[in-house]
Protein backbone atom coordinates (compact mmCIF):
# COMPACT_ATOMS: atom_id res chain seq x y z
CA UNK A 1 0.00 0.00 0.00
CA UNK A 2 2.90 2.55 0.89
CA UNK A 3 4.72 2.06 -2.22
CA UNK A 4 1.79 2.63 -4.82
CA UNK A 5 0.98 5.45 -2.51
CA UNK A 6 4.52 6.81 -2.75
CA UNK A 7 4.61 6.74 -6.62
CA UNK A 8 5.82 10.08 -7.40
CA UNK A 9 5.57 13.63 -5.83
CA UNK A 10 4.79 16.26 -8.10
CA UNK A 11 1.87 18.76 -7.44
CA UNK A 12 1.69 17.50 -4.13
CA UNK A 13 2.11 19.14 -0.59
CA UNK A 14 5.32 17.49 -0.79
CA UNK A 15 6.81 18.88 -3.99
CA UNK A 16 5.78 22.55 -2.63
CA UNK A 17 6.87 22.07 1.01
CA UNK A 18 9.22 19.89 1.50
CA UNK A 19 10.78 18.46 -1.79
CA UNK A 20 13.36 21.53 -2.31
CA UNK A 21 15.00 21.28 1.35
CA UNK A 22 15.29 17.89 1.01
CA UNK A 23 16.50 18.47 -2.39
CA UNK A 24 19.52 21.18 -0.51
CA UNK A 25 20.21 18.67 2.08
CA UNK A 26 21.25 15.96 -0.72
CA UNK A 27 23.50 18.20 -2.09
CA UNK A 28 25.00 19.19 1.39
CA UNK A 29 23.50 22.36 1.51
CA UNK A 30 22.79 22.55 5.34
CA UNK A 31 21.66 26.63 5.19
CA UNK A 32 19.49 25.82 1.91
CA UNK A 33 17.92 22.86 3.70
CA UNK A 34 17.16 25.68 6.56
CA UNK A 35 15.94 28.25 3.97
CA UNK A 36 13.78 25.82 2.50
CA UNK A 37 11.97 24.15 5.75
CA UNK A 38 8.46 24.48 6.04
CA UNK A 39 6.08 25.14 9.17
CA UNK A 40 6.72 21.53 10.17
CA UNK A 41 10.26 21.80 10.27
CA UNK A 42 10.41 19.73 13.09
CA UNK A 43 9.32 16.84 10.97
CA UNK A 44 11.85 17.27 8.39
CA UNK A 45 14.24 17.22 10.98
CA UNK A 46 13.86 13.90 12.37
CA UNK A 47 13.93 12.22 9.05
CA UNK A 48 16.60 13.87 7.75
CA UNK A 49 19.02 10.82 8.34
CA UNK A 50 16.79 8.77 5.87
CA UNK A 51 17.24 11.22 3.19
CA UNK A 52 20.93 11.93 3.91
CA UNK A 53 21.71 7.77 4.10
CA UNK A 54 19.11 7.79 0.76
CA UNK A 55 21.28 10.50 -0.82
CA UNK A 56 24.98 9.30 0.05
CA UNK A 57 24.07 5.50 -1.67
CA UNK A 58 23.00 7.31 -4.84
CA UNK A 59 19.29 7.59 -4.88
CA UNK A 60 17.17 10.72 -6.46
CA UNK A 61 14.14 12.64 -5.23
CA UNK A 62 11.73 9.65 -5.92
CA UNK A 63 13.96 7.32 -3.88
CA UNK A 64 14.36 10.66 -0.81
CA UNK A 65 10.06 11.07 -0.83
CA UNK A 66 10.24 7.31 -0.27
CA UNK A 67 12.63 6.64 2.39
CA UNK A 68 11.49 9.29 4.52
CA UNK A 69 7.88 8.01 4.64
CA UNK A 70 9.88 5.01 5.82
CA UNK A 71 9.74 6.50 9.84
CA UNK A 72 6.46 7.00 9.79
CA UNK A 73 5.00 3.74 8.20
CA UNK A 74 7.32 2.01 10.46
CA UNK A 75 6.02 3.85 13.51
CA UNK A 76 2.46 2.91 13.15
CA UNK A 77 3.60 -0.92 11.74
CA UNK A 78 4.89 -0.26 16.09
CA UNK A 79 2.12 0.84 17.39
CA UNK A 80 -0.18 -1.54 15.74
CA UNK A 81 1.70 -4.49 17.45
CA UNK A 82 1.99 -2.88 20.39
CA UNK A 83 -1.76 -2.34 20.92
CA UNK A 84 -2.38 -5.91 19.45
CA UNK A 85 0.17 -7.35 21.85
CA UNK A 86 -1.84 -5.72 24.35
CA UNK A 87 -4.99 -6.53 23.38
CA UNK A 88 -3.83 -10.30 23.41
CA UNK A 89 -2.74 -10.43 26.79
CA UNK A 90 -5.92 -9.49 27.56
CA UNK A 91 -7.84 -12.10 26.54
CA UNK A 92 -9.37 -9.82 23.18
CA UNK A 93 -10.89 -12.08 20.66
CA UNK A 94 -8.25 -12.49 16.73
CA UNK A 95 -11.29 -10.74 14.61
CA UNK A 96 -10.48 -7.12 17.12
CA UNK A 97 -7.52 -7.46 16.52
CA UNK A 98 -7.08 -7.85 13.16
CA UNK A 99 -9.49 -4.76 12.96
CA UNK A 100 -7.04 -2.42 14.65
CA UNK A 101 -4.40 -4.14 13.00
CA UNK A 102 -5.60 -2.93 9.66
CA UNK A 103 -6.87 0.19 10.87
CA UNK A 104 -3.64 1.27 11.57
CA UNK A 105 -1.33 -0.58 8.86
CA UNK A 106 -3.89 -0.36 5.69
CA UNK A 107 -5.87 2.72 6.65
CA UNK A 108 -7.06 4.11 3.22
CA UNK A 109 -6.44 7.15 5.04
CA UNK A 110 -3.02 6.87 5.27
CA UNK A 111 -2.66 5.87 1.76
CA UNK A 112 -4.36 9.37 1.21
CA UNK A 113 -1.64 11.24 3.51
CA UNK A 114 1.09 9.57 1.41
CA UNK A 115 -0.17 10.70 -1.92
CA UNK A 116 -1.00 14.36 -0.78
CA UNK A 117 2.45 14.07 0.84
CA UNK A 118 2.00 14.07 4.61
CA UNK A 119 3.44 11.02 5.80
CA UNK A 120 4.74 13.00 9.08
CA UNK A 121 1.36 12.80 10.45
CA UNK A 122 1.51 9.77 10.87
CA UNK A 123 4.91 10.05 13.38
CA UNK A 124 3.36 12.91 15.30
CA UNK A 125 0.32 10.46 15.92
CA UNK A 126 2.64 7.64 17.42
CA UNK A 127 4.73 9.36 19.17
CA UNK A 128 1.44 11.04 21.13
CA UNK A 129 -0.55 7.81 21.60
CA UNK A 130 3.04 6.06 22.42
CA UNK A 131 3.21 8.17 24.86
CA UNK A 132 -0.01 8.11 26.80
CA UNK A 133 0.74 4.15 26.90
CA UNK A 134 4.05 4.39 28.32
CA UNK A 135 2.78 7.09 30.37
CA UNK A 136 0.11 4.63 31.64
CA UNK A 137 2.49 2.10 32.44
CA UNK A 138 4.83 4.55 34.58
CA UNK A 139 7.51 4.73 32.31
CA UNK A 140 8.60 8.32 33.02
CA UNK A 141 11.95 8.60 30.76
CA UNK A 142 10.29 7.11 27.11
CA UNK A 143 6.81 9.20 27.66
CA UNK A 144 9.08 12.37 28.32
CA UNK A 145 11.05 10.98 25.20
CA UNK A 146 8.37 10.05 22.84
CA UNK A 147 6.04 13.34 24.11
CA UNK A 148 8.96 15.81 23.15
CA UNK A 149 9.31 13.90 20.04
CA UNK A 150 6.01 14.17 19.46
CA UNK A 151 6.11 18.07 20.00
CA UNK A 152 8.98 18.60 17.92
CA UNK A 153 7.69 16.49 14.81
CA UNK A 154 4.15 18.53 14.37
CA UNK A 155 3.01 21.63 16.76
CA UNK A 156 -0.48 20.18 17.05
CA UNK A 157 0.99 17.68 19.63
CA UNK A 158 0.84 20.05 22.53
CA UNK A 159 -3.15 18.49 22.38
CA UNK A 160 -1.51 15.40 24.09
CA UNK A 161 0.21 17.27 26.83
CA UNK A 162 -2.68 17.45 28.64
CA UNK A 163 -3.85 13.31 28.31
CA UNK A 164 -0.09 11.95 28.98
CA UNK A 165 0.44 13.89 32.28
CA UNK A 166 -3.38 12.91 33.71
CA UNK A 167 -2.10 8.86 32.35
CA UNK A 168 0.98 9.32 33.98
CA UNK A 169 0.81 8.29 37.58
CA UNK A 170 3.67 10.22 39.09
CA UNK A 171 7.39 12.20 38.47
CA UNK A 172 5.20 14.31 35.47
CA UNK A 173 7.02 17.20 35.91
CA UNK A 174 10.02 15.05 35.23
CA UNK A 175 8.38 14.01 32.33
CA UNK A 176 7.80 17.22 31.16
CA UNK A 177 11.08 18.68 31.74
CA UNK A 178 12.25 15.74 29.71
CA UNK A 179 9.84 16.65 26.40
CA UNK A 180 11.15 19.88 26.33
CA UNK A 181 14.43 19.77 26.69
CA UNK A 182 14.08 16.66 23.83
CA UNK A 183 11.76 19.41 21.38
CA UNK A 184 14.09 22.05 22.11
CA UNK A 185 17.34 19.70 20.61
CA UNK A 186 15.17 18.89 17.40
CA UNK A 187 13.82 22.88 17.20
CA UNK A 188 16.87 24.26 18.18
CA UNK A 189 18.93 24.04 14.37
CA UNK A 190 15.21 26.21 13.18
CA UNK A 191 15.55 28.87 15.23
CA UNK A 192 19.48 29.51 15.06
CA UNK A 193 19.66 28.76 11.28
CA UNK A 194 16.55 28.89 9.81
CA UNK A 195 16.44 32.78 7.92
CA UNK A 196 12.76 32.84 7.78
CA UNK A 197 11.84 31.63 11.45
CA UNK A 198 8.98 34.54 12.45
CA UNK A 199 7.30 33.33 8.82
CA UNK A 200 7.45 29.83 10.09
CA UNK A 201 5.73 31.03 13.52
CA UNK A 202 3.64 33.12 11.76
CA UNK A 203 2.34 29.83 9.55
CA UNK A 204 1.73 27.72 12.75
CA UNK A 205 -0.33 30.22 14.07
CA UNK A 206 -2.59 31.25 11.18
CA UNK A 207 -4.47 29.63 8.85
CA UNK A 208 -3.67 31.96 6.24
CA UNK A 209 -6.43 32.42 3.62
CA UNK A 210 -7.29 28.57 3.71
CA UNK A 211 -10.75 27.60 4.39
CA UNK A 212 -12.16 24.34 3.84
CA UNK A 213 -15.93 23.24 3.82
CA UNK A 214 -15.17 20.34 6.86
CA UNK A 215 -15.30 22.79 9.20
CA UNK A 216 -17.27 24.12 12.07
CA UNK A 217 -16.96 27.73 10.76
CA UNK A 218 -17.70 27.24 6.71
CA UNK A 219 -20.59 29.13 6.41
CA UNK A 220 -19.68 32.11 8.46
CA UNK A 221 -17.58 32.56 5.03
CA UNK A 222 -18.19 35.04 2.08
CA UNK A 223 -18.65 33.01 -1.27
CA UNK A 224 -18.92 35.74 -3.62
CA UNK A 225 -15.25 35.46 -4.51
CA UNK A 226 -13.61 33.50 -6.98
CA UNK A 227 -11.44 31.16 -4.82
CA UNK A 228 -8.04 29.65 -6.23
CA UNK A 229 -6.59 26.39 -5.40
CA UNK A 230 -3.01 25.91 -4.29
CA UNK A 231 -2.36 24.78 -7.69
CA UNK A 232 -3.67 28.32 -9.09
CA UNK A 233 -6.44 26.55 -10.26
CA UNK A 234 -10.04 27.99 -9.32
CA UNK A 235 -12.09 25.76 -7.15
CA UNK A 236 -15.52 24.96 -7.83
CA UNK A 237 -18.40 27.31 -7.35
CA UNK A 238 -19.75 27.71 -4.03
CA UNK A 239 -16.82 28.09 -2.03
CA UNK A 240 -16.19 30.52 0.42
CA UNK A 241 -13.40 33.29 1.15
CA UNK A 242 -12.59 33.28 5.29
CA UNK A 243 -13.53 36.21 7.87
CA UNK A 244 -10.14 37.70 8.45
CA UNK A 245 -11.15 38.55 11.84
CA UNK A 246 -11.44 34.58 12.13
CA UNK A 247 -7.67 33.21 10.64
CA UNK A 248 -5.25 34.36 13.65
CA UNK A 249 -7.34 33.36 16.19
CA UNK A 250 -8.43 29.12 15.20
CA UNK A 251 -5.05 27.92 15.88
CA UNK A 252 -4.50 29.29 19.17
CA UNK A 253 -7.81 28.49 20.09
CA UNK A 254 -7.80 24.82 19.79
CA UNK A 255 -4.13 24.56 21.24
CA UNK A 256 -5.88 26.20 24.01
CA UNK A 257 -8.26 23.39 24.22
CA UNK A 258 -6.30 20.98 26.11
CA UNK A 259 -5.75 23.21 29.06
CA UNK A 260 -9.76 23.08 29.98
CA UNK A 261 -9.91 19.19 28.62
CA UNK A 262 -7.55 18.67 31.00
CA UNK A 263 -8.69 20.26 33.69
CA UNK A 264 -12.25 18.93 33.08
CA UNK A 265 -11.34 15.23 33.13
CA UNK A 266 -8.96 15.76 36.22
CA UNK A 267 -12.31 17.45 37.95
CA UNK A 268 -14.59 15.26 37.24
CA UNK A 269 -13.29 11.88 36.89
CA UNK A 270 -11.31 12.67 40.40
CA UNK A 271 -11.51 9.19 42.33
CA UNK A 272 -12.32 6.77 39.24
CA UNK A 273 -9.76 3.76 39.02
CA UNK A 274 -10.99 3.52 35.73
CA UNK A 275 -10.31 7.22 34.76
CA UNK A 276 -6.26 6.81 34.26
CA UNK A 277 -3.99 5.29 32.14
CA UNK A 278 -5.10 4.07 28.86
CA UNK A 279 -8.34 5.68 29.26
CA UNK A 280 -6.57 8.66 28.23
CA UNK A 281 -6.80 7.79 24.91
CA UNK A 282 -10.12 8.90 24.74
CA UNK A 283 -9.84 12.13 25.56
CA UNK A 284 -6.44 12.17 23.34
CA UNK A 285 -9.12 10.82 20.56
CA UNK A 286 -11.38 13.39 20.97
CA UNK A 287 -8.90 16.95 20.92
CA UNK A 288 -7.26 15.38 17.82
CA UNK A 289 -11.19 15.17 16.61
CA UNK A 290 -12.04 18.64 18.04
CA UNK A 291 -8.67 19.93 16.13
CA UNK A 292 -10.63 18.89 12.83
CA UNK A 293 -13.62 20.27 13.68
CA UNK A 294 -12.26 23.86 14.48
CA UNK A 295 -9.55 24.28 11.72
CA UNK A 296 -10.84 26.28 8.68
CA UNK A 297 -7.59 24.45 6.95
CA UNK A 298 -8.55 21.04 7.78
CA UNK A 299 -7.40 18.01 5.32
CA UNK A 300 -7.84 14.51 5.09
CA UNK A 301 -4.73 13.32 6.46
CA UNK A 302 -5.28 15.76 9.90
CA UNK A 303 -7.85 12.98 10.31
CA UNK A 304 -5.11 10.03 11.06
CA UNK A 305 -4.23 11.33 15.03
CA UNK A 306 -7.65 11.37 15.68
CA UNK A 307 -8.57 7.68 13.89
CA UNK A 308 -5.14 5.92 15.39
CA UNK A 309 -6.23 6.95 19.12
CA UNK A 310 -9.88 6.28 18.82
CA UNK A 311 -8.14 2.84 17.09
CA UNK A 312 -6.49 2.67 20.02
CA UNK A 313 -8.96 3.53 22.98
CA UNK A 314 -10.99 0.88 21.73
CA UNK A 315 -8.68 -2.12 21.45
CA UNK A 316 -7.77 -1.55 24.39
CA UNK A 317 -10.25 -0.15 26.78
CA UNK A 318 -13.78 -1.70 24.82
CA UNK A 319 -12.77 -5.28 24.81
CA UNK A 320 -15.99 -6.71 25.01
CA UNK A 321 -16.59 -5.53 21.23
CA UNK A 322 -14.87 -5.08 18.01
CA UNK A 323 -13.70 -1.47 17.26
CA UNK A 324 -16.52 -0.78 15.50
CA UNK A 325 -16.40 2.89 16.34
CA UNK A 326 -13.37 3.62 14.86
CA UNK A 327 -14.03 1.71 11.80
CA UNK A 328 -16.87 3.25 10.97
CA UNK A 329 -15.45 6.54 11.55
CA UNK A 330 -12.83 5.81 9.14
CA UNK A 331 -15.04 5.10 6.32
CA UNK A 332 -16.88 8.29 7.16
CA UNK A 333 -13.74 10.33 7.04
CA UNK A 334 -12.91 8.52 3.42
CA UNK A 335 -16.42 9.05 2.00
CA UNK A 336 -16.48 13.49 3.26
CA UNK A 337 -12.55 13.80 1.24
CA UNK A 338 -12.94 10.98 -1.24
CA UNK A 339 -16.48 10.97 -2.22
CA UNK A 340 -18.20 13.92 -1.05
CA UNK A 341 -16.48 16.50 -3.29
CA UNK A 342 -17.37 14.90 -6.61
CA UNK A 343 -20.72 14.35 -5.00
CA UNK A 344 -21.84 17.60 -3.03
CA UNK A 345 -21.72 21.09 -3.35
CA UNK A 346 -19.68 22.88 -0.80
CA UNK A 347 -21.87 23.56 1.57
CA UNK A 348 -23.09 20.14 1.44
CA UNK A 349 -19.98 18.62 2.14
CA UNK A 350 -19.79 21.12 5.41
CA UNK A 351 -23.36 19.52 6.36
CA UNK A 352 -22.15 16.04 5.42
CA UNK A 353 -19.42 16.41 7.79
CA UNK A 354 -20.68 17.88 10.86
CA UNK A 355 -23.35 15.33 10.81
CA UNK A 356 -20.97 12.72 11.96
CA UNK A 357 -18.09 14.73 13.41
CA UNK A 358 -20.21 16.83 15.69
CA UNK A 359 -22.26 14.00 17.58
CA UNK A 360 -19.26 11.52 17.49
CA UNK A 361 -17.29 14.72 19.68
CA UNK A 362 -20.44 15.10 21.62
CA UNK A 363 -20.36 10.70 22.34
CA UNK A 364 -16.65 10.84 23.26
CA UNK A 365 -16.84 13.64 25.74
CA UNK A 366 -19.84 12.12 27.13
CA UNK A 367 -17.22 8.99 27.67
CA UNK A 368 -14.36 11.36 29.01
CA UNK A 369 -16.29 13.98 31.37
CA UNK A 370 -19.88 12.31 31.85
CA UNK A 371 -18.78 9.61 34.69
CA UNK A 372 -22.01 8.20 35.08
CA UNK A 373 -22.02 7.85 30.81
CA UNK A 374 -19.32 5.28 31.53
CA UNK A 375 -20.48 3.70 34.45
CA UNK A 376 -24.08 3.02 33.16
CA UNK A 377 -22.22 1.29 29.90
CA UNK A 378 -19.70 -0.54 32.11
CA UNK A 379 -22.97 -1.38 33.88
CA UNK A 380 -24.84 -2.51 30.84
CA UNK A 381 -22.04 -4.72 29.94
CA UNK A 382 -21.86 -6.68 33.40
CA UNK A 383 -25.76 -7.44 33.43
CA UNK A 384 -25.40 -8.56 29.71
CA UNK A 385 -22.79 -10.73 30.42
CA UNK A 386 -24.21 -12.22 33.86
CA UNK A 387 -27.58 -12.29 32.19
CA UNK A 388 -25.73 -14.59 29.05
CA UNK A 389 -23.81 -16.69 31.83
CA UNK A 390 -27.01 -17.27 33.55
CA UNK A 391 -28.84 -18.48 30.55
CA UNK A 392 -26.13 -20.64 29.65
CA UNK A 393 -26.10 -22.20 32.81
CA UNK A 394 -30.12 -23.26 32.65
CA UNK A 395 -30.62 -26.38 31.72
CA UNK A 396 -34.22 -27.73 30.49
CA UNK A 397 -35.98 -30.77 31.66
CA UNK A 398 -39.76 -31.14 30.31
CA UNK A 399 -42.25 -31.33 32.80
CA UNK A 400 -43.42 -34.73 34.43
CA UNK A 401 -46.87 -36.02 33.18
């Protein structure tokens, strides 16, 4: 699947973004590599031993956009058997786990992300859900590790600051002291080299004139404009131009989202045993879904940190069914960028999306800040199971004449 998704670059984010300071950094052009970087610098960064190894045994540009997708498909092939391992020492039945298996090794989703060019995604994801599970299981050095890697690879990981300290059970200021000090090593080359590093800021921050229909804000838009693609090419009629008032102030907003999530679950879930660790992953699942919702920039591939932690919340912490949540969601995230746009106007696909994005965020909070949500399923389950037990264990005699 990677390797018919990775066959060739041009026209893609890739080619604009990233392809040129790769491109330097072959040639041993450290400062043109730093001239070149985009927002995501931090991304480039950490696979920039793939392309230089890629580079000094002869390969091209082809062979450079392939091997550095190589860290990312290799991180999820991880996380995939880490969750399954997981989810077999638990007693979960072969068919669950296949299903996450394949949701997070052959997620047409993914194979999206690598044609658009966006592999990195993918590593920010791991490295964030990675770390809530080490986190869970005390491991203070690798969540610190894995969280600041995570920070450093894609700014939209500060989302998981909040669920990895709640999962970790003590020494989180350690941990924290250890992600940034590990970001700060991997950002550090950006900020003393990079020539361009308050237009890099200024790109994390703002959504620029970007504004997609699968978004909460699409119709606050103005659509008497003629709107141009990023290839120069007009889109089609019927979409919209964004409030300026509205561009510098999305991004901050939703990075600011993890400071009341956090507080919220802490609050209210105070005194659940059930409320820590992996159960994290749910609220993990449902900032990286919230991050979608409230980006006027949003794209199919921002889509993969929410579907690998909702992937993973339910291997592991809804093991008396299949992850039938997160498949379903996948397909749904497929049909809005796949189908939808050939299908739907505009402001259809805005409608089309928010009626499954907006009460799927409304059914996960419910599950991270709505205690008695979870106890009345965890409930549920128990008297289904007793009630199956007890059934099984009648036998039946016919009456005597």
């Amino acid at each position: 699947m990677s390797w018919t998704g990775l066959v060739g670059f041009a026209w893609t984010d890739y080619d604009r973004e990233a392809a040129g300071a790769y491109l330097a950094l072959s040639h041993g052009d450290i400062s043109g590599f730093f001239a070149s970087i985009p927002a995501y610098g931090g991304a480039l960064i950490v696979r920039a031993p793939f392309a230089g190894v890629t580079a000094l045994l002869g390969g091209g540009e082809l062979a450079i956009y392939r091997a550095v997708s190589i860290p990312c498909l290799l991180a999820v092939a991880w996380l995939a058997l880490a969750i399954v391992r997981r989810m077999g020492r638990r007693g979960c039945p072969a068919s669950s786990r296949a299903i996450v298996l394949a949701l997070c090794v052959a997620n047409p989703v993914t194979f999206r992300a690598l044609e658009i060019g966006h592999p990195e995604e993918l590593l920010c994801a791991v490295f964030a859900i990675g770390a809530v599970l080490t986190a869970a299981d005390g491991r203070t050095i690798v969540t610190g590790l894995l969280l600041g890697l995570a920070l450093a690879t894609k700014a939209w990981a500060v989302l998981a600051i909040g669920p990895v300290l709640l999962a970790l059970p003590a020494r989180r200021l350690a941990a924290l002291a250890i992600a940034g000090a590990v970001a700060a090593v991997v950002l550090a080359p950006i900020v003393l080299f990079a020539p361009h590093v308050a237009a890099l800021t200024t790109a994390a921050t703002s959504t620029g004139t970007a504004f997609q229909p699968w978004q909460i804000f699409w119709f606050l838009g103005d659509p008497g404009h003629v709107v141009l693609g990023g290839d120069g090419v007009p889109k089609p009629w019927g979409y919209r131009v964004a409030p300026e008032a509205l561009l510098p102030l999305t991004h901050p907003f939703i990075a600011a989202l993890v400071v009341p999530a956090t507080l919220a679950w802490a609050w209210l879930r105070r005194g659940d045993a059930r409320a820590g660790g992996e159960q994290l992953l749910a609220l993990l699942a449902l900032l990286f879904l919230l991050r979608c919702v409230l980006d006027p920039w949003n794209n199919v591939y921002y889509a993969l940190p929410f579907l690998l932690a909702l992937t993973a919340w339910e291997g592991l912490c809804r093991r008396d069914r299949p992850p039938v949540l997160a498949l379903v969601a996948t397909v749904l995230v497929w049909a809005t960028f796949q189908w939808a746009p050939d299908a739907l106007s505009p402001d259809m696909q805005c409608v089309f999306y928010l009626a499954w994005a907006l009460p799927l965020a409304v059914w996960l909070g419910r599950a991270c800040f709505v205690p008695a949500f979870a106890d009345r399923s965890d409930a549920t389950r128990r008297i289904a199971r007793t009630d199956i037990a007890g059934v099984r264990g009648i036998g039946y005699s016919s009456p005597k004449r």
